[in-house]
PDB file of N, CA and C in Angstrom:
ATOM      1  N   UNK A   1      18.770  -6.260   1.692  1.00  0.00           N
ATOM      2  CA  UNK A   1      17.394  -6.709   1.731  1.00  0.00           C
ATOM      3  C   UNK A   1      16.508  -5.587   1.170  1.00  0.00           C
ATOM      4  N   UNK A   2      15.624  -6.076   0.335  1.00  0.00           N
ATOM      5  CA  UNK A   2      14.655  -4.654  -0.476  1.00  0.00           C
ATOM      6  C   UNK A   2      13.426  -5.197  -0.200  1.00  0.00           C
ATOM      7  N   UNK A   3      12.924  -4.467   0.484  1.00  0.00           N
ATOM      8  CA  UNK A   3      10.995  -4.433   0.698  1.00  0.00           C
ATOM      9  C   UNK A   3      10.282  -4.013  -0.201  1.00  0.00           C
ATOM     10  N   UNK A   4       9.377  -4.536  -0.795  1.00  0.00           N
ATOM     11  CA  UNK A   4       8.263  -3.905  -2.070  1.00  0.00           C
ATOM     12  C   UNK A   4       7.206  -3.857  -0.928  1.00  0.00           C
ATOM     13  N   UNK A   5       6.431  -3.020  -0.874  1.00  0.00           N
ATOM     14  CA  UNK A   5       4.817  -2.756  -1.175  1.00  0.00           C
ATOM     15  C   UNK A   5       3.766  -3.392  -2.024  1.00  0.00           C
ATOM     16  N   UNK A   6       2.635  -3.528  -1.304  1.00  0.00           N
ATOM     17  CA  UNK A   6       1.891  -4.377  -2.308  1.00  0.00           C
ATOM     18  C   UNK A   6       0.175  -4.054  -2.306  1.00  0.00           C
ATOM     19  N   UNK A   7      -0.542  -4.206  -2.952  1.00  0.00           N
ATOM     20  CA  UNK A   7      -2.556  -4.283  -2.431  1.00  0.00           C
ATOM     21  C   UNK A   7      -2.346  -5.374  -3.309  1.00  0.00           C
ATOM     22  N   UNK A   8      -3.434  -6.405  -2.817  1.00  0.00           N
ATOM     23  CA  UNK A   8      -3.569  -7.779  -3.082  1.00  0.00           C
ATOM     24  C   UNK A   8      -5.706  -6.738  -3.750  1.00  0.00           C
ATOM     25  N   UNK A   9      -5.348  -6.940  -4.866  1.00  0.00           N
ATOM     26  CA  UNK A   9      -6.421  -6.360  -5.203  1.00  0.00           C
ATOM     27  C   UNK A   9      -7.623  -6.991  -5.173  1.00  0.00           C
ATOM     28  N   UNK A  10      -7.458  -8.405  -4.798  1.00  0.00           N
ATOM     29  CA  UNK A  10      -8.388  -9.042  -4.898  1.00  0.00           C
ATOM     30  C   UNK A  10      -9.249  -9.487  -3.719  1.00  0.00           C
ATOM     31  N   UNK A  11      -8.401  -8.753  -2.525  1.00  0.00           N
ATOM     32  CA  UNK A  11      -9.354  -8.276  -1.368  1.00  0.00           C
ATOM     33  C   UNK A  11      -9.573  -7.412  -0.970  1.00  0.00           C
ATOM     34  N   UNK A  12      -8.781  -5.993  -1.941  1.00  0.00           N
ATOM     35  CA  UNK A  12      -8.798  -4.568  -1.398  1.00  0.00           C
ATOM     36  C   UNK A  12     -10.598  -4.241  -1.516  1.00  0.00           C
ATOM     37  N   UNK A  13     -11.286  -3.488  -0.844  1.00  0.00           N
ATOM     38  CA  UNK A  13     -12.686  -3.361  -0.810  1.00  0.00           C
ATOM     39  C   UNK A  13     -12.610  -1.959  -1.078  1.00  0.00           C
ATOM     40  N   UNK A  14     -11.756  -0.965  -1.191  1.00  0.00           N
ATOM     41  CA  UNK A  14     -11.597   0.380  -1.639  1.00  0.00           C
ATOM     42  C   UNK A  14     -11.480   0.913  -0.861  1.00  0.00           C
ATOM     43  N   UNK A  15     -11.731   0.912   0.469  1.00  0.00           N
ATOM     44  CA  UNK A  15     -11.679   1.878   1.371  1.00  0.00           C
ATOM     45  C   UNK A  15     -11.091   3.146   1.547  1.00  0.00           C
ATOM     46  N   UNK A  16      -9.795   3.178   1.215  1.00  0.00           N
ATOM     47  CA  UNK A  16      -9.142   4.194   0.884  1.00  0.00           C
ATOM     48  C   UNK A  16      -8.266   4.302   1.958  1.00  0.00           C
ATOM     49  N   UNK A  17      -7.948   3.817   3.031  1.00  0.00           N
ATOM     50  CA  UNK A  17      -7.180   4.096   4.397  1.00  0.00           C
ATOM     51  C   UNK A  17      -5.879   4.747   4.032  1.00  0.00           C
ATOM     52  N   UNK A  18      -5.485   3.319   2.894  1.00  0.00           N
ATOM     53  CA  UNK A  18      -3.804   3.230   2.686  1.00  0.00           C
ATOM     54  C   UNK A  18      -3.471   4.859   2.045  1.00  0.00           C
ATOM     55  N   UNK A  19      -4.163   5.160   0.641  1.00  0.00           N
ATOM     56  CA  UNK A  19      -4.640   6.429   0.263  1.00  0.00           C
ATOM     57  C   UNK A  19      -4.298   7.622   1.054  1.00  0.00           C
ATOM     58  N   UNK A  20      -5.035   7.300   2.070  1.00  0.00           N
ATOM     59  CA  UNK A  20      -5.438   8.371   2.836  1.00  0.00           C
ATOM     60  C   UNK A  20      -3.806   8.174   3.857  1.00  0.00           C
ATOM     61  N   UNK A  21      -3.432   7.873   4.215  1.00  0.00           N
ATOM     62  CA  UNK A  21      -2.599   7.334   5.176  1.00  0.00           C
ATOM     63  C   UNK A  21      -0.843   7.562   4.891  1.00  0.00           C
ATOM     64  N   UNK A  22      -0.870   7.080   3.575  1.00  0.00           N
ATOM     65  CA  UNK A  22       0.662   7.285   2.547  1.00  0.00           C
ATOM     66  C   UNK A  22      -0.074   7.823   1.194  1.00  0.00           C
ATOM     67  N   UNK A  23      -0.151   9.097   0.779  1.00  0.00           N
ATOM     68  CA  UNK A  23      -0.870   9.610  -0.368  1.00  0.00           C
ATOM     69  C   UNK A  23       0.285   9.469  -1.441  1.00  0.00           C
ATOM     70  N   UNK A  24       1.287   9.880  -1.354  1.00  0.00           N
ATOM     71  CA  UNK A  24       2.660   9.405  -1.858  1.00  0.00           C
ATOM     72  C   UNK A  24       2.997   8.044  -2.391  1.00  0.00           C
ATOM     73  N   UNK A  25       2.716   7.135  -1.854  1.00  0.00           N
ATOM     74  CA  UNK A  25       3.002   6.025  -2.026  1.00  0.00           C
ATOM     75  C   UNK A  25       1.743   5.457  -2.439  1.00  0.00           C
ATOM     76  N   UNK A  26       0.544   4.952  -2.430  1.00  0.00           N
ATOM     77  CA  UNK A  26      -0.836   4.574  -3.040  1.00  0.00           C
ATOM     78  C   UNK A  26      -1.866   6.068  -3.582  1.00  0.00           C
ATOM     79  N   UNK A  27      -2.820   5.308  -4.469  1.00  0.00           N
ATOM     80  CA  UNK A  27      -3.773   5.781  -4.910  1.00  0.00           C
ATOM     81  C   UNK A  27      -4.891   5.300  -5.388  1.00  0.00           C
ATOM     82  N   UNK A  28      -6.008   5.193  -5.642  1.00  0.00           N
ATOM     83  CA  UNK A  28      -7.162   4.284  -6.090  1.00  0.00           C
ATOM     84  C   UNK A  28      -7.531   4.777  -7.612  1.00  0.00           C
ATOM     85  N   UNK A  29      -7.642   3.741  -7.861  1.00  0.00           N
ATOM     86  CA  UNK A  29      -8.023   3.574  -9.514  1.00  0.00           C
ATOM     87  C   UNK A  29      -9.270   3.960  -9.819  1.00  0.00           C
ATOM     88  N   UNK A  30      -9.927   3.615 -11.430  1.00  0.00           N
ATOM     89  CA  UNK A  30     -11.126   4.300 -11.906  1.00  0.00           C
ATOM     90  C   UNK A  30     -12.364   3.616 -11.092  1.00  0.00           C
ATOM     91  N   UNK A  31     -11.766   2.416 -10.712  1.00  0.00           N
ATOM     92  CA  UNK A  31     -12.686   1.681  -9.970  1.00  0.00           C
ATOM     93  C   UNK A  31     -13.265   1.908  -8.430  1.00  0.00           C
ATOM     94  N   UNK A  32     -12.212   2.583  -7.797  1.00  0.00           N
ATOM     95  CA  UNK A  32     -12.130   2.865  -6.227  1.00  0.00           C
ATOM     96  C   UNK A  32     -10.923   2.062  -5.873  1.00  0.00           C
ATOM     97  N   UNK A  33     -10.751   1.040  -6.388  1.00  0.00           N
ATOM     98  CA  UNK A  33      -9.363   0.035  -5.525  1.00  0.00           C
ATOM     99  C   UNK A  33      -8.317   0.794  -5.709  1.00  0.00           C
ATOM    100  N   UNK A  34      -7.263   0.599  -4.608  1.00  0.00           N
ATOM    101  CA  UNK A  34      -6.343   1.049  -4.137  1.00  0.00           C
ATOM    102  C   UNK A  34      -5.127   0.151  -5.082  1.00  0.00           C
ATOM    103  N   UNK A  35      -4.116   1.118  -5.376  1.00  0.00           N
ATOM    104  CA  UNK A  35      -2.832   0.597  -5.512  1.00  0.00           C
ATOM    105  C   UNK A  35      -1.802   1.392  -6.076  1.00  0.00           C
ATOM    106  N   UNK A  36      -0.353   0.761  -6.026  1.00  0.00           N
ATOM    107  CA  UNK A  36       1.018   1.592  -5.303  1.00  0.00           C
ATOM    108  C   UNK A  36       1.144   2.349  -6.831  1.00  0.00           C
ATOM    109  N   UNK A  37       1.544   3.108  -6.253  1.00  0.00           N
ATOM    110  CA  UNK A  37       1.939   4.522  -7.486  1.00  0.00           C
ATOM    111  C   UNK A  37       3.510   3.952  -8.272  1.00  0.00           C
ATOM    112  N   UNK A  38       3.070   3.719  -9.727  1.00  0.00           N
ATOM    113  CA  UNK A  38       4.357   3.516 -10.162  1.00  0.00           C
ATOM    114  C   UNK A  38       5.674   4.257  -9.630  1.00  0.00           C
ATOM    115  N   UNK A  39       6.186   3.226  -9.363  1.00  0.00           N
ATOM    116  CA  UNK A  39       7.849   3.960  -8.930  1.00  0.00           C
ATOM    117  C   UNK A  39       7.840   3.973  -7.877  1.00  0.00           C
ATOM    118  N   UNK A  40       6.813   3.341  -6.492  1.00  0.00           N
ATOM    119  CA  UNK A  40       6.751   3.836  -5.632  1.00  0.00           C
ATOM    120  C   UNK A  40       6.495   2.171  -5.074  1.00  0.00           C
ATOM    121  N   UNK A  41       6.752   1.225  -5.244  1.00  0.00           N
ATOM    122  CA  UNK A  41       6.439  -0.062  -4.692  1.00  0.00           C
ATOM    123  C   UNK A  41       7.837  -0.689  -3.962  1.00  0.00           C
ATOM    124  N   UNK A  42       9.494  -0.190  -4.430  1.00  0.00           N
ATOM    125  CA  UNK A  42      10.526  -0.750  -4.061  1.00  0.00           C
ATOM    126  C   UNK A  42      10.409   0.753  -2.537  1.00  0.00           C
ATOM    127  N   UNK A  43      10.225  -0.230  -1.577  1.00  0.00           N
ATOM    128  CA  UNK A  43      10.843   0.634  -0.345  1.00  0.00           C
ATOM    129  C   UNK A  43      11.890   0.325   0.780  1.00  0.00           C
ATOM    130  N   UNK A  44      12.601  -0.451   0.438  1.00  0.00           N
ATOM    131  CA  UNK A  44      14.063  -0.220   0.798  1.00  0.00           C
ATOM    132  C   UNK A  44      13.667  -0.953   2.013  1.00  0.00           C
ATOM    133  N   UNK A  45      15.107  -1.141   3.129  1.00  0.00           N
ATOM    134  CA  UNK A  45      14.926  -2.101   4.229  1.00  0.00           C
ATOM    135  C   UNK A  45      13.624  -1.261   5.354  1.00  0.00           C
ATOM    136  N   UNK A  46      14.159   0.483   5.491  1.00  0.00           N
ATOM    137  CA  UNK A  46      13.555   1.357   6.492  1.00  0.00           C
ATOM    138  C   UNK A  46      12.313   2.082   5.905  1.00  0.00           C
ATOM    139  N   UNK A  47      11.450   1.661   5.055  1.00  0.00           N
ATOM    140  CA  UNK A  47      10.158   2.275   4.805  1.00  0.00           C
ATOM    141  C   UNK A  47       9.302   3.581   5.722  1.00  0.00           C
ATOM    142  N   UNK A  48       9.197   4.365   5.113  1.00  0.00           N
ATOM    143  CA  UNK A  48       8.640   5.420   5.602  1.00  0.00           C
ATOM    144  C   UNK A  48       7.513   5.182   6.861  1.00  0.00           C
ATOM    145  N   UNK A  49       7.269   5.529   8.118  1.00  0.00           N
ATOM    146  CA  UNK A  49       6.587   4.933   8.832  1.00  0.00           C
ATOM    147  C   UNK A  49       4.912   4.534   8.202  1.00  0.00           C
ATOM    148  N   UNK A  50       4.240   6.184   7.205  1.00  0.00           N
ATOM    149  CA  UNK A  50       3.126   6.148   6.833  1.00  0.00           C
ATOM    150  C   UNK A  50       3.428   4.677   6.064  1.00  0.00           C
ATOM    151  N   UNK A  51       3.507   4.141   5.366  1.00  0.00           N
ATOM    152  CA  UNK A  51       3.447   2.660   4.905  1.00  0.00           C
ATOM    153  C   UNK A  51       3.319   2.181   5.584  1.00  0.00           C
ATOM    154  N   UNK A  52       4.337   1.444   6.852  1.00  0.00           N
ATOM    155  CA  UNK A  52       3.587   0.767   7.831  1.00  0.00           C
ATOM    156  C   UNK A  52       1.960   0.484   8.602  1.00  0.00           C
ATOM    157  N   UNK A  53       2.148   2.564   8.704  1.00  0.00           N
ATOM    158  CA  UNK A  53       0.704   2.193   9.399  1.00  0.00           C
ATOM    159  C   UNK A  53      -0.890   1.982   8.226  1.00  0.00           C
ATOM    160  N   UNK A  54      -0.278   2.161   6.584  1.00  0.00           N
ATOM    161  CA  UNK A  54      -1.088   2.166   5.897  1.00  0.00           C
ATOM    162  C   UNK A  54      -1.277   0.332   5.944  1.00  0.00           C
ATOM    163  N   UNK A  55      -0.140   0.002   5.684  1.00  0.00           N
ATOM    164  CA  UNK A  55      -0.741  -1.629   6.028  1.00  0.00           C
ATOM    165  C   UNK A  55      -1.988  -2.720   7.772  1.00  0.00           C
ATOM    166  N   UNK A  56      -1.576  -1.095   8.723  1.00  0.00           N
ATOM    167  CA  UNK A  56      -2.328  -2.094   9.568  1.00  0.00           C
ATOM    168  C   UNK A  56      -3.528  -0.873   9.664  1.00  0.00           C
ATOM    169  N   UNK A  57      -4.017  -0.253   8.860  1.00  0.00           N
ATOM    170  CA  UNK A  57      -4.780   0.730   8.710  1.00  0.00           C
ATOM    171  C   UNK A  57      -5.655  -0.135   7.729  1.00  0.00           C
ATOM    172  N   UNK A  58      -5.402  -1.106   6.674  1.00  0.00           N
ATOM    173  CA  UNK A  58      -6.339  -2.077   5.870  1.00  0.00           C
ATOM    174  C   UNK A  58      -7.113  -2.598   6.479  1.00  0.00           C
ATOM    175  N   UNK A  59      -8.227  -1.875   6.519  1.00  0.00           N
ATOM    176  CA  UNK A  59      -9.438  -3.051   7.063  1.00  0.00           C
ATOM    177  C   UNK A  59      -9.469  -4.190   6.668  1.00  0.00           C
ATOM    178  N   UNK A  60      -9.033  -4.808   5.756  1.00  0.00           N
ATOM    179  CA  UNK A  60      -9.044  -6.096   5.031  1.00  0.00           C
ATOM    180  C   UNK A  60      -8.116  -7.176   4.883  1.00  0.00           C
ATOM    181  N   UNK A  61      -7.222  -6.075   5.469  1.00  0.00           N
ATOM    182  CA  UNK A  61      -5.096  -6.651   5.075  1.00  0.00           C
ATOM    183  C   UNK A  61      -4.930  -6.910   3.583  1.00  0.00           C
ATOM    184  N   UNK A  62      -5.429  -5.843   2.879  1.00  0.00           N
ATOM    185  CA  UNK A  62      -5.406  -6.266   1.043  1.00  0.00           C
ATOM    186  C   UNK A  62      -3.229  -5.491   1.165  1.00  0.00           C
ATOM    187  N   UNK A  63      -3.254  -4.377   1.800  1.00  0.00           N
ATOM    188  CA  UNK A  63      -1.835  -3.988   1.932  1.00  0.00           C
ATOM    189  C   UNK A  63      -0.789  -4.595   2.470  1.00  0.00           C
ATOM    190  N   UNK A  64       0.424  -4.839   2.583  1.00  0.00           N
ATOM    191  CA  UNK A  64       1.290  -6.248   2.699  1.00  0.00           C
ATOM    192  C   UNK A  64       2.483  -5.417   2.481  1.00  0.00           C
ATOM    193  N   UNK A  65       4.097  -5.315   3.095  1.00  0.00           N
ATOM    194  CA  UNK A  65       4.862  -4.999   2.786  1.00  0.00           C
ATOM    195  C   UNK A  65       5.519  -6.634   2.829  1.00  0.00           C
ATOM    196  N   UNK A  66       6.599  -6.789   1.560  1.00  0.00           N
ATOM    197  CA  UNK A  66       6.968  -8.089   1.410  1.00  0.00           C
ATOM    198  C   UNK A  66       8.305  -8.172   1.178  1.00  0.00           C
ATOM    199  N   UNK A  67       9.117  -8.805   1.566  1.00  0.00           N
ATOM    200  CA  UNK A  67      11.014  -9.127   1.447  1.00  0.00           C
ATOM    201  C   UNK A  67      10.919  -9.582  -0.178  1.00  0.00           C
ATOM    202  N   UNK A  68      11.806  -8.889  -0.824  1.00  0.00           N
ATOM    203  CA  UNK A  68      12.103  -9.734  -2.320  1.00  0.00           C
ATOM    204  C   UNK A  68      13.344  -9.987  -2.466  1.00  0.00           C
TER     205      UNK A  68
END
């Protein structure tokens, strides 16, 4: 089973949590919106905890870890 990472950009509001939270794994664009650092979206069944809490750290829930 392989978990991707995700920002649904089209509700991310910029905040920066995820950013701030997994710096490794996200970053925000020229715009302010947040999203996953190439190479850094396949995270395996056991994801690093900071991902987790960067997803319930989204004020918005734009962050999402998803089964592919």
């Amino acid at each position: 089973m392989t978990e991707r990472v995700r920002v649904d950009r089209d509700r991310c509001m910029g905040a920066g949590m995820c950013a701030l939270t997994a710096p490794e794994v996200f970053t925000q664009d020229d715009e302010g919106l947040s999203e996953v650092l190439p190479g850094r979206g396949e995270v395996g069944p056991s994801p690093d905890p900071r991902v987790r809490e960067a997803v319930r750290a989204c004020p918005v829930g734009a962050v999402r870890v998803e089964v592919v």
